[in-house]
PDB file of N, CA and C in Angstrom:
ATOM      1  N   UNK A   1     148.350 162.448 154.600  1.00  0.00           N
ATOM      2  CA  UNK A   1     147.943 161.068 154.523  1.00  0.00           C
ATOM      3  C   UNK A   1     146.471 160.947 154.130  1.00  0.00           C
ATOM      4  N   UNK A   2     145.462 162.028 154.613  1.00  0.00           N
ATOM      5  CA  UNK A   2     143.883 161.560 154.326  1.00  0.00           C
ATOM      6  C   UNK A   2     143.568 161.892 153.343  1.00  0.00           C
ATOM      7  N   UNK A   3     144.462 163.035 152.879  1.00  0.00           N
ATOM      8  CA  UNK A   3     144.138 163.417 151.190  1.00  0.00           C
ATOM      9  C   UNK A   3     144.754 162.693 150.333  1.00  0.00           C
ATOM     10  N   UNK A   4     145.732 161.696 150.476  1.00  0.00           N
ATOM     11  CA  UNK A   4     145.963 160.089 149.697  1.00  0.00           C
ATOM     12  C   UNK A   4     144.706 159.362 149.314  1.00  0.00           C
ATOM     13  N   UNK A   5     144.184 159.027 151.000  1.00  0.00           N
ATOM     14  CA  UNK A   5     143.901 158.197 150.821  1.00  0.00           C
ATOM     15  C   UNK A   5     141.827 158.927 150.225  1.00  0.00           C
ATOM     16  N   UNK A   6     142.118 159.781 150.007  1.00  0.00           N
ATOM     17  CA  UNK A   6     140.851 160.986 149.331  1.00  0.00           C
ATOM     18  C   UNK A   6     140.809 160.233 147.772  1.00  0.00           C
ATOM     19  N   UNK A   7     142.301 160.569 147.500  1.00  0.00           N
ATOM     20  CA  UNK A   7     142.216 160.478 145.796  1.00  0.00           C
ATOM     21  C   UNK A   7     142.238 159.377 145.595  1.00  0.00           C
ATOM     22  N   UNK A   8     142.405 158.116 146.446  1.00  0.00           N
ATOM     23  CA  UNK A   8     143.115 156.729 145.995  1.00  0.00           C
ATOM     24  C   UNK A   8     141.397 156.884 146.020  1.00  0.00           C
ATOM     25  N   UNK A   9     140.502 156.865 147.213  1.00  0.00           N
ATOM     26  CA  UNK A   9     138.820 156.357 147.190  1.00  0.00           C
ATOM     27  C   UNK A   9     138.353 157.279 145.762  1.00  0.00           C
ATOM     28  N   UNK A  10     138.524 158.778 145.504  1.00  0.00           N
ATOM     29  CA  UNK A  10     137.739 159.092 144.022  1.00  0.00           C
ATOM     30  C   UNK A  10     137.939 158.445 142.928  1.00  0.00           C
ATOM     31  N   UNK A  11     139.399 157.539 142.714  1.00  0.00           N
ATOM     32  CA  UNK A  11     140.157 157.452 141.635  1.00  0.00           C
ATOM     33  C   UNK A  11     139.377 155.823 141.254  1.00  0.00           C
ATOM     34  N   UNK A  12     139.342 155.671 142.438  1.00  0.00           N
ATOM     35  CA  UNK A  12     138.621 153.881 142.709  1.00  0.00           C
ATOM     36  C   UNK A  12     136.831 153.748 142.792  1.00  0.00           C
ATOM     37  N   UNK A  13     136.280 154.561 142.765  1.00  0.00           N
ATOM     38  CA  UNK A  13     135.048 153.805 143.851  1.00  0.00           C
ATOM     39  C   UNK A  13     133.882 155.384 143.003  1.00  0.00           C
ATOM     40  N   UNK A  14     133.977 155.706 141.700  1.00  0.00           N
ATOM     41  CA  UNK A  14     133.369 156.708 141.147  1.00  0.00           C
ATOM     42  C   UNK A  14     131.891 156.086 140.508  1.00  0.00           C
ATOM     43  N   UNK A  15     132.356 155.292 139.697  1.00  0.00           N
ATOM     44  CA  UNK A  15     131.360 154.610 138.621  1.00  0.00           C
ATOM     45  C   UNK A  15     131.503 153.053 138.763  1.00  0.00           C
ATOM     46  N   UNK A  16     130.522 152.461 139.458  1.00  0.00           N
ATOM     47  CA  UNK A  16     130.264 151.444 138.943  1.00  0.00           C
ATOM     48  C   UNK A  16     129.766 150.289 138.374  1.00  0.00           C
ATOM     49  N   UNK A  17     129.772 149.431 137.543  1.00  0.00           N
ATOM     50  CA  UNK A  17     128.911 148.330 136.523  1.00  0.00           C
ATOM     51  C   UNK A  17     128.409 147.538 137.174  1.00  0.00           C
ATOM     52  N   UNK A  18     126.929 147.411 137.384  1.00  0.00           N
ATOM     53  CA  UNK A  18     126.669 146.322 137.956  1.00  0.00           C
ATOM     54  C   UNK A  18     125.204 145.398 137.335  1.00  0.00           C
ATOM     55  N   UNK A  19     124.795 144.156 137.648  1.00  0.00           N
ATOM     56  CA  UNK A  19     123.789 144.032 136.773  1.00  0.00           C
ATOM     57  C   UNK A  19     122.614 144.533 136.673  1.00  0.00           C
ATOM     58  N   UNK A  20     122.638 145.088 137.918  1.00  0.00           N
ATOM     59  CA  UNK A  20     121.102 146.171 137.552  1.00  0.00           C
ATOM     60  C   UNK A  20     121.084 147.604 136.674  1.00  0.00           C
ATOM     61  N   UNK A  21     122.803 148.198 137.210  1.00  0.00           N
ATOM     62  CA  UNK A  21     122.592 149.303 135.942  1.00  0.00           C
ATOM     63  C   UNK A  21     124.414 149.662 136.202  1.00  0.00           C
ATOM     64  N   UNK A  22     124.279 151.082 135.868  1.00  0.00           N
ATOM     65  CA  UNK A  22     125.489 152.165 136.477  1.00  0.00           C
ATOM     66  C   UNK A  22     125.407 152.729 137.764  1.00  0.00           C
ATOM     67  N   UNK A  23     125.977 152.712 138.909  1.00  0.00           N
ATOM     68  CA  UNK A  23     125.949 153.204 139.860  1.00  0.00           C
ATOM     69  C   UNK A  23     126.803 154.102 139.891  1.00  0.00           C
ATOM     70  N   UNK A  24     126.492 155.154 140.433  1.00  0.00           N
ATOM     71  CA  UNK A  24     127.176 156.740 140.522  1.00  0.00           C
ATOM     72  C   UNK A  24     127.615 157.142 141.976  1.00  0.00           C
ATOM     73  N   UNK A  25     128.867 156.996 142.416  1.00  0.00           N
ATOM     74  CA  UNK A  25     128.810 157.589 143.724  1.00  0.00           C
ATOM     75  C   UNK A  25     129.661 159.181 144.020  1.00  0.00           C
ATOM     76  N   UNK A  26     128.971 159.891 144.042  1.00  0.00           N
ATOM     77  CA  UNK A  26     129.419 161.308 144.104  1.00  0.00           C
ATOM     78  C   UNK A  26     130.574 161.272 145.160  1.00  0.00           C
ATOM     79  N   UNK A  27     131.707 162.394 144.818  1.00  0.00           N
ATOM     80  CA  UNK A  27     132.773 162.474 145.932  1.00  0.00           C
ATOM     81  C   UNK A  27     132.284 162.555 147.275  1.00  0.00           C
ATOM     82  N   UNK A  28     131.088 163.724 147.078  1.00  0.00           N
ATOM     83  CA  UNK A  28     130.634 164.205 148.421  1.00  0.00           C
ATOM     84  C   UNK A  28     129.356 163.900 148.571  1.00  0.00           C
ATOM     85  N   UNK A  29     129.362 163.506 150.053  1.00  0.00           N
ATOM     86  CA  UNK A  29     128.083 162.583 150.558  1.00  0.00           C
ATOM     87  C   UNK A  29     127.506 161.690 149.792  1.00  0.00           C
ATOM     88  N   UNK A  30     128.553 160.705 149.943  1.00  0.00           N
ATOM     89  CA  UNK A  30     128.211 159.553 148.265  1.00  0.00           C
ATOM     90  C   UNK A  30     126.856 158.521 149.114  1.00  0.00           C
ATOM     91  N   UNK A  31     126.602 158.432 150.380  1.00  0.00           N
ATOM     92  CA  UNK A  31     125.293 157.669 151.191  1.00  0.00           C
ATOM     93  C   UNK A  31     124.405 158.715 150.887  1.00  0.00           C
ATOM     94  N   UNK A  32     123.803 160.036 150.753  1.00  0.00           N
ATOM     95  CA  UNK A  32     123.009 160.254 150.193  1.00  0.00           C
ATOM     96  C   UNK A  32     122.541 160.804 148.894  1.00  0.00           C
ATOM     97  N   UNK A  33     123.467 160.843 147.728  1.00  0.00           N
ATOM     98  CA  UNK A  33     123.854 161.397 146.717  1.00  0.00           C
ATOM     99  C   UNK A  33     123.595 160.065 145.386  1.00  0.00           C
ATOM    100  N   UNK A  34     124.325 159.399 146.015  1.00  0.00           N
ATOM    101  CA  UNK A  34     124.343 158.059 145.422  1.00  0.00           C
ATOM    102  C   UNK A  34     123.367 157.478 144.282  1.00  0.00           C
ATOM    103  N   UNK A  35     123.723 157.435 143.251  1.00  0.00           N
ATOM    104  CA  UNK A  35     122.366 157.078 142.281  1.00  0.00           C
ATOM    105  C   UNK A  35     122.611 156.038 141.186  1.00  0.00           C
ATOM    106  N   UNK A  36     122.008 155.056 141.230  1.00  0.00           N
ATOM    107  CA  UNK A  36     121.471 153.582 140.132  1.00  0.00           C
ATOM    108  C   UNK A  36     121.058 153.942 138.831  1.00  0.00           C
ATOM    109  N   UNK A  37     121.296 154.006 137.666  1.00  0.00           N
ATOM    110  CA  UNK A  37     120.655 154.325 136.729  1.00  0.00           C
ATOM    111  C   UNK A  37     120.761 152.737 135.878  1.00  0.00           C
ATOM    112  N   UNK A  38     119.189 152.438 136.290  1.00  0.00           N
ATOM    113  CA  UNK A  38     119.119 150.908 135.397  1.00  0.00           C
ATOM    114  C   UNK A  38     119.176 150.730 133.847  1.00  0.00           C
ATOM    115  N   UNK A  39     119.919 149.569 133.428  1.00  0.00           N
ATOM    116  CA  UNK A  39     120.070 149.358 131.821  1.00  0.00           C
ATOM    117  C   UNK A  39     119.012 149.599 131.101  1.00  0.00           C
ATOM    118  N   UNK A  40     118.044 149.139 131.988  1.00  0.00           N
ATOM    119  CA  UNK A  40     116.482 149.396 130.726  1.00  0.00           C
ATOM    120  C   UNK A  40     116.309 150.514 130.699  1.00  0.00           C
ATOM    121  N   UNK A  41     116.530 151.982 131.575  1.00  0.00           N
ATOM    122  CA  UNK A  41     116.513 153.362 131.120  1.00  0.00           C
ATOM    123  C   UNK A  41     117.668 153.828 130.683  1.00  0.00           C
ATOM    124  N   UNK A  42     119.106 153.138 130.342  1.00  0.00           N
ATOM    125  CA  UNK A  42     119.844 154.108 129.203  1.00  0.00           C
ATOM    126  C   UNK A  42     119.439 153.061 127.611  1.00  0.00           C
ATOM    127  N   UNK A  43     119.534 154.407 126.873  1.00  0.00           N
ATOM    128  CA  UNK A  43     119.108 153.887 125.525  1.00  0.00           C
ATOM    129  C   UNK A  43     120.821 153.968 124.692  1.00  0.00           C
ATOM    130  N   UNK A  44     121.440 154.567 124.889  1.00  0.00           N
ATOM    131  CA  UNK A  44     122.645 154.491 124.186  1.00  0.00           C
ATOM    132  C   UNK A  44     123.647 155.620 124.863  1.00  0.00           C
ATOM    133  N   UNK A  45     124.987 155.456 124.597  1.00  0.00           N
ATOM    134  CA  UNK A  45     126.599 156.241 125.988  1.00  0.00           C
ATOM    135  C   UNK A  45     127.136 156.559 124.630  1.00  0.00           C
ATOM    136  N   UNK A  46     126.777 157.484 125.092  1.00  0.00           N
ATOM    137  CA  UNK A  46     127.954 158.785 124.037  1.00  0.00           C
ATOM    138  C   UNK A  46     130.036 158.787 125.222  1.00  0.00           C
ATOM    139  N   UNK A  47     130.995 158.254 124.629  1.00  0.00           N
ATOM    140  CA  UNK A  47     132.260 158.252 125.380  1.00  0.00           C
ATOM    141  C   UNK A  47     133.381 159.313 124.855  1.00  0.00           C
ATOM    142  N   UNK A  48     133.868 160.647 125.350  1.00  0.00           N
ATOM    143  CA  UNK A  48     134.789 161.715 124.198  1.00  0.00           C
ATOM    144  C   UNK A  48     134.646 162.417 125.155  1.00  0.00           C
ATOM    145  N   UNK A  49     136.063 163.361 124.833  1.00  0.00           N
ATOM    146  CA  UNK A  49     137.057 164.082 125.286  1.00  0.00           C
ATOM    147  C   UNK A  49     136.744 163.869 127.023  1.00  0.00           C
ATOM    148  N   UNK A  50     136.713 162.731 127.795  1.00  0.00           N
ATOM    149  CA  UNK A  50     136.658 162.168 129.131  1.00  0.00           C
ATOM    150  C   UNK A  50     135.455 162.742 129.635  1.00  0.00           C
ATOM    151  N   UNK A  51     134.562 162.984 129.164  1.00  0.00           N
ATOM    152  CA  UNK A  51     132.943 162.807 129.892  1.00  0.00           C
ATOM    153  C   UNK A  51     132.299 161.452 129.032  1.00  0.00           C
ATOM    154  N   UNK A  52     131.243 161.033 129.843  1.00  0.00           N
ATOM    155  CA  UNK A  52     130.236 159.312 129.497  1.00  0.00           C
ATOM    156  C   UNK A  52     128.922 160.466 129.697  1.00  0.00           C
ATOM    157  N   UNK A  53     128.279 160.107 128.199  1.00  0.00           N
ATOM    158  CA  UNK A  53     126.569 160.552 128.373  1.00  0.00           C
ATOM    159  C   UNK A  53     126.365 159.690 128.587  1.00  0.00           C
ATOM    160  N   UNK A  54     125.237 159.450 129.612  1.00  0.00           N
ATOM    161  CA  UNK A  54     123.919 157.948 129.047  1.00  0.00           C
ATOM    162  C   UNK A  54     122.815 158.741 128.461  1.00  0.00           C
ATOM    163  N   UNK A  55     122.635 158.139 127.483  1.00  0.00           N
ATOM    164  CA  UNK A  55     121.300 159.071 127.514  1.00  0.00           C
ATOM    165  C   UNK A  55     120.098 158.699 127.158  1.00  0.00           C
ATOM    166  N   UNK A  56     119.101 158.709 128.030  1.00  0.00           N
ATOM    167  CA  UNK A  56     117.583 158.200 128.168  1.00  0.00           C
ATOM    168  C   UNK A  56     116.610 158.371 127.458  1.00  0.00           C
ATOM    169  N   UNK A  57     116.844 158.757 126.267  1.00  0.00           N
ATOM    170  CA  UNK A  57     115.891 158.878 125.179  1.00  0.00           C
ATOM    171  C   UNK A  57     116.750 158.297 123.806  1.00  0.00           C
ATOM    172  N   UNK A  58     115.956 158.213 122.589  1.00  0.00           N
ATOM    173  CA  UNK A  58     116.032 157.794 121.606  1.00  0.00           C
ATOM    174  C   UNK A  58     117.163 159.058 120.662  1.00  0.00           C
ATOM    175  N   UNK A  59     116.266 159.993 121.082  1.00  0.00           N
ATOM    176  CA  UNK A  59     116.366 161.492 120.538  1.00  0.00           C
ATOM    177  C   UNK A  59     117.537 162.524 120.991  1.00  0.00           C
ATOM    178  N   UNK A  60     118.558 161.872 122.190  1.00  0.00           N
ATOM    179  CA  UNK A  60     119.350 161.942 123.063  1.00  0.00           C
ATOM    180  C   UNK A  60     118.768 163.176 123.876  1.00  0.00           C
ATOM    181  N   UNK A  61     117.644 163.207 123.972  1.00  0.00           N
ATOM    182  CA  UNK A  61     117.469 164.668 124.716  1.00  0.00           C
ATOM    183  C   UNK A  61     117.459 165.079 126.240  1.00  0.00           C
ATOM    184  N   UNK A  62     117.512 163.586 126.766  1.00  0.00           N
ATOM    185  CA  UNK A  62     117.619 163.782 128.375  1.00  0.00           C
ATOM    186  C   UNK A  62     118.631 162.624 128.806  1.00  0.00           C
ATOM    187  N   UNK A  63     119.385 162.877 129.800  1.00  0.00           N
ATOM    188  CA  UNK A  63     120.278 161.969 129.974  1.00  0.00           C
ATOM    189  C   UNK A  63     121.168 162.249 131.680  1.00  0.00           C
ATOM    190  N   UNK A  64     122.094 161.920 131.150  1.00  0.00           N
ATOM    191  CA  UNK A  64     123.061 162.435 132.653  1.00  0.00           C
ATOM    192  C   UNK A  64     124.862 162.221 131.935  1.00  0.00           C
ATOM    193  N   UNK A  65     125.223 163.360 132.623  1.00  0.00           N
ATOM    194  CA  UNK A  65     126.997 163.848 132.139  1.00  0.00           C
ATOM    195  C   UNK A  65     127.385 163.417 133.149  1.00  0.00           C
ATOM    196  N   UNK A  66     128.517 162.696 132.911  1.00  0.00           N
ATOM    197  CA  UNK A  66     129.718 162.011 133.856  1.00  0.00           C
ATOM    198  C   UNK A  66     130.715 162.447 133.557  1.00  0.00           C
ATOM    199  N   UNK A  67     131.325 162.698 134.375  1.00  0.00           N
ATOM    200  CA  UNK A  67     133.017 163.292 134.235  1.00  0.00           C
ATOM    201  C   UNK A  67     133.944 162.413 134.414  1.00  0.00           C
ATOM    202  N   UNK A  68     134.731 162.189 133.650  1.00  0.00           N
ATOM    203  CA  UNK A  68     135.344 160.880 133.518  1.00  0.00           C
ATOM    204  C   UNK A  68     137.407 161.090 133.785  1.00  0.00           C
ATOM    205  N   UNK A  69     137.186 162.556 134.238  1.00  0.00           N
ATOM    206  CA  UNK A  69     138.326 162.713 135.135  1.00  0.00           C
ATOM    207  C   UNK A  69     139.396 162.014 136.235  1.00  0.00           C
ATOM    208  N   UNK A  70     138.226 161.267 137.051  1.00  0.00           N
ATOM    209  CA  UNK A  70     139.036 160.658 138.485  1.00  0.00           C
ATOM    210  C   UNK A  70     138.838 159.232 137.939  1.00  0.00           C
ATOM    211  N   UNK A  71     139.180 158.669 136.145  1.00  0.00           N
ATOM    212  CA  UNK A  71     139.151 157.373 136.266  1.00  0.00           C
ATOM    213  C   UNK A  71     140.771 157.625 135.178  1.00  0.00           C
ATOM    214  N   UNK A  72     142.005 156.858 135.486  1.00  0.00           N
ATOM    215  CA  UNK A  72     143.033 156.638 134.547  1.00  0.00           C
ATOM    216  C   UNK A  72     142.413 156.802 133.203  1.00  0.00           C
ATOM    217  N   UNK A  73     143.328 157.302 132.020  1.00  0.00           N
ATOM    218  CA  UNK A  73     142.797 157.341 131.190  1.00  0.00           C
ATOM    219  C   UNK A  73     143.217 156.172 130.097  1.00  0.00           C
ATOM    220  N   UNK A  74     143.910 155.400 130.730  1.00  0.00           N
ATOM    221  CA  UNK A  74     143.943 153.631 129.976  1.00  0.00           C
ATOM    222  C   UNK A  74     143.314 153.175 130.433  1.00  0.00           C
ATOM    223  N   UNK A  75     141.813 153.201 131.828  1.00  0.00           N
ATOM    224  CA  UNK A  75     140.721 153.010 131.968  1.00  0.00           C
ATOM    225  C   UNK A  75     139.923 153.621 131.217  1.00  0.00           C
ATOM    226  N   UNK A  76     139.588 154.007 130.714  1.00  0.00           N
ATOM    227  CA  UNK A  76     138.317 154.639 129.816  1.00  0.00           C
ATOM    228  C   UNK A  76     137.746 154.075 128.992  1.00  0.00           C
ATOM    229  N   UNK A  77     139.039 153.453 128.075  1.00  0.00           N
ATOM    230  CA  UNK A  77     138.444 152.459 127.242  1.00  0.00           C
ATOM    231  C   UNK A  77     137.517 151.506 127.624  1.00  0.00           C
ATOM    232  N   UNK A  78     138.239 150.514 128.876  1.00  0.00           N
ATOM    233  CA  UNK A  78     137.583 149.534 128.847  1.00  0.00           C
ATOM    234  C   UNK A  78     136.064 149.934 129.709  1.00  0.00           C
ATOM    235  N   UNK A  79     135.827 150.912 130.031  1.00  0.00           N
ATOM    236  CA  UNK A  79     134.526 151.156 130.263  1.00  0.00           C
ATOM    237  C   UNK A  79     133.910 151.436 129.610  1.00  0.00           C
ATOM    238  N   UNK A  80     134.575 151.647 128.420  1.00  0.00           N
ATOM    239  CA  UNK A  80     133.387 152.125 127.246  1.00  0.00           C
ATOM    240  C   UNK A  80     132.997 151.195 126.752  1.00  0.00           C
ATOM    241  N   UNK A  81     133.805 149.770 126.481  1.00  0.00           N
ATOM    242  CA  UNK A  81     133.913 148.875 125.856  1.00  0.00           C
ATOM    243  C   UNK A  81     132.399 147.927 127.014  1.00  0.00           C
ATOM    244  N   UNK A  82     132.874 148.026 128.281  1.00  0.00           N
ATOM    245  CA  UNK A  82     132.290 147.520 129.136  1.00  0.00           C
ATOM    246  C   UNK A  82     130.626 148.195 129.399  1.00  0.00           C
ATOM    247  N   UNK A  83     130.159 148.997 128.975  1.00  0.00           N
ATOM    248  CA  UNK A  83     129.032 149.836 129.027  1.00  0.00           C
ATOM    249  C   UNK A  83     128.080 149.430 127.282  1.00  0.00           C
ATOM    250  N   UNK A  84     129.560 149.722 126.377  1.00  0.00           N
ATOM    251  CA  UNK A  84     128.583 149.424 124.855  1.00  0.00           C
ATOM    252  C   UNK A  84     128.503 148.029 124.974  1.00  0.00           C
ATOM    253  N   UNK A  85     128.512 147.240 126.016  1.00  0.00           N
ATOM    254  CA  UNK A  85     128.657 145.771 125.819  1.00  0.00           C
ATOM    255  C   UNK A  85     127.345 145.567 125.869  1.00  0.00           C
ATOM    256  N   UNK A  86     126.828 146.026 127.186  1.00  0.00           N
ATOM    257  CA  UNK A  86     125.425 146.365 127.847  1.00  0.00           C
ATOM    258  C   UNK A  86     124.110 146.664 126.710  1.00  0.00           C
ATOM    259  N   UNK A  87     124.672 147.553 126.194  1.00  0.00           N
ATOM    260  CA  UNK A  87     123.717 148.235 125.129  1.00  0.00           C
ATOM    261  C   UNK A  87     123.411 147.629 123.642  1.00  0.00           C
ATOM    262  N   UNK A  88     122.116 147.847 123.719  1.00  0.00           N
ATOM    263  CA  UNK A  88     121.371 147.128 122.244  1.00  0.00           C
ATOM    264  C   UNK A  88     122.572 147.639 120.703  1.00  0.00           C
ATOM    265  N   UNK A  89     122.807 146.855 120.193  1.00  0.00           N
ATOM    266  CA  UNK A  89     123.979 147.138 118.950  1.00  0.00           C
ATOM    267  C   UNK A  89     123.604 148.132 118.475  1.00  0.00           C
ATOM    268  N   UNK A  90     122.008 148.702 118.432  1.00  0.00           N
ATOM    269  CA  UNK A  90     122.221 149.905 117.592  1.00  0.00           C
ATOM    270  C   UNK A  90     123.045 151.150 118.163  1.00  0.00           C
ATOM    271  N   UNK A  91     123.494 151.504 119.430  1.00  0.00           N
ATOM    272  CA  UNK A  91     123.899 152.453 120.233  1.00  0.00           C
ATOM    273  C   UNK A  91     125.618 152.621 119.778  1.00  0.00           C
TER     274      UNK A  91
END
């Protein structure tokens, strides 16, 4: 039963959009792990083969890899869709 209700919380509660940025909550110890990455520091989201770059430079040279595993994969889209929404058209 707790490993249900394990995958139902990773599958649900990984990445989420909010108006200050992307919030990241790690499987494990997601209260101190937990990390905000605001819109004004991603510059453009690379979305393929189920990892999300953001990545914080122009030059893509620093950023952060998301694993895009514990989200359905007829979700993916619309997060991509929902993230390039965010982002300046050139991205």
């Amino acid at each position: 039963m707790f490993f249900r209700l394990a995958w139902h919380c990773a599958r649900h509660a990984y990445i989420l959009l909010s108006p200050i940025g992307v919030e990241i909550f790690p499987f494990f110890r997601p209260a101190v792990n937990m990390q905000v990455v605001p819109w004004a520091q991603i510059v453009a989201a690379d979305i393929n083969d189920g990892q999300l770059t953001l990545h914080f430079s122009a030059e893509k040279t620093s950023g952060i890899h998301l694993s895009l595993s514990p989200i359905p994969k007829d979700r993916r889209e619309l997060l991509a869709k929902a993230i390039r929404g965010r982002l300046p058209a050139s991205s």
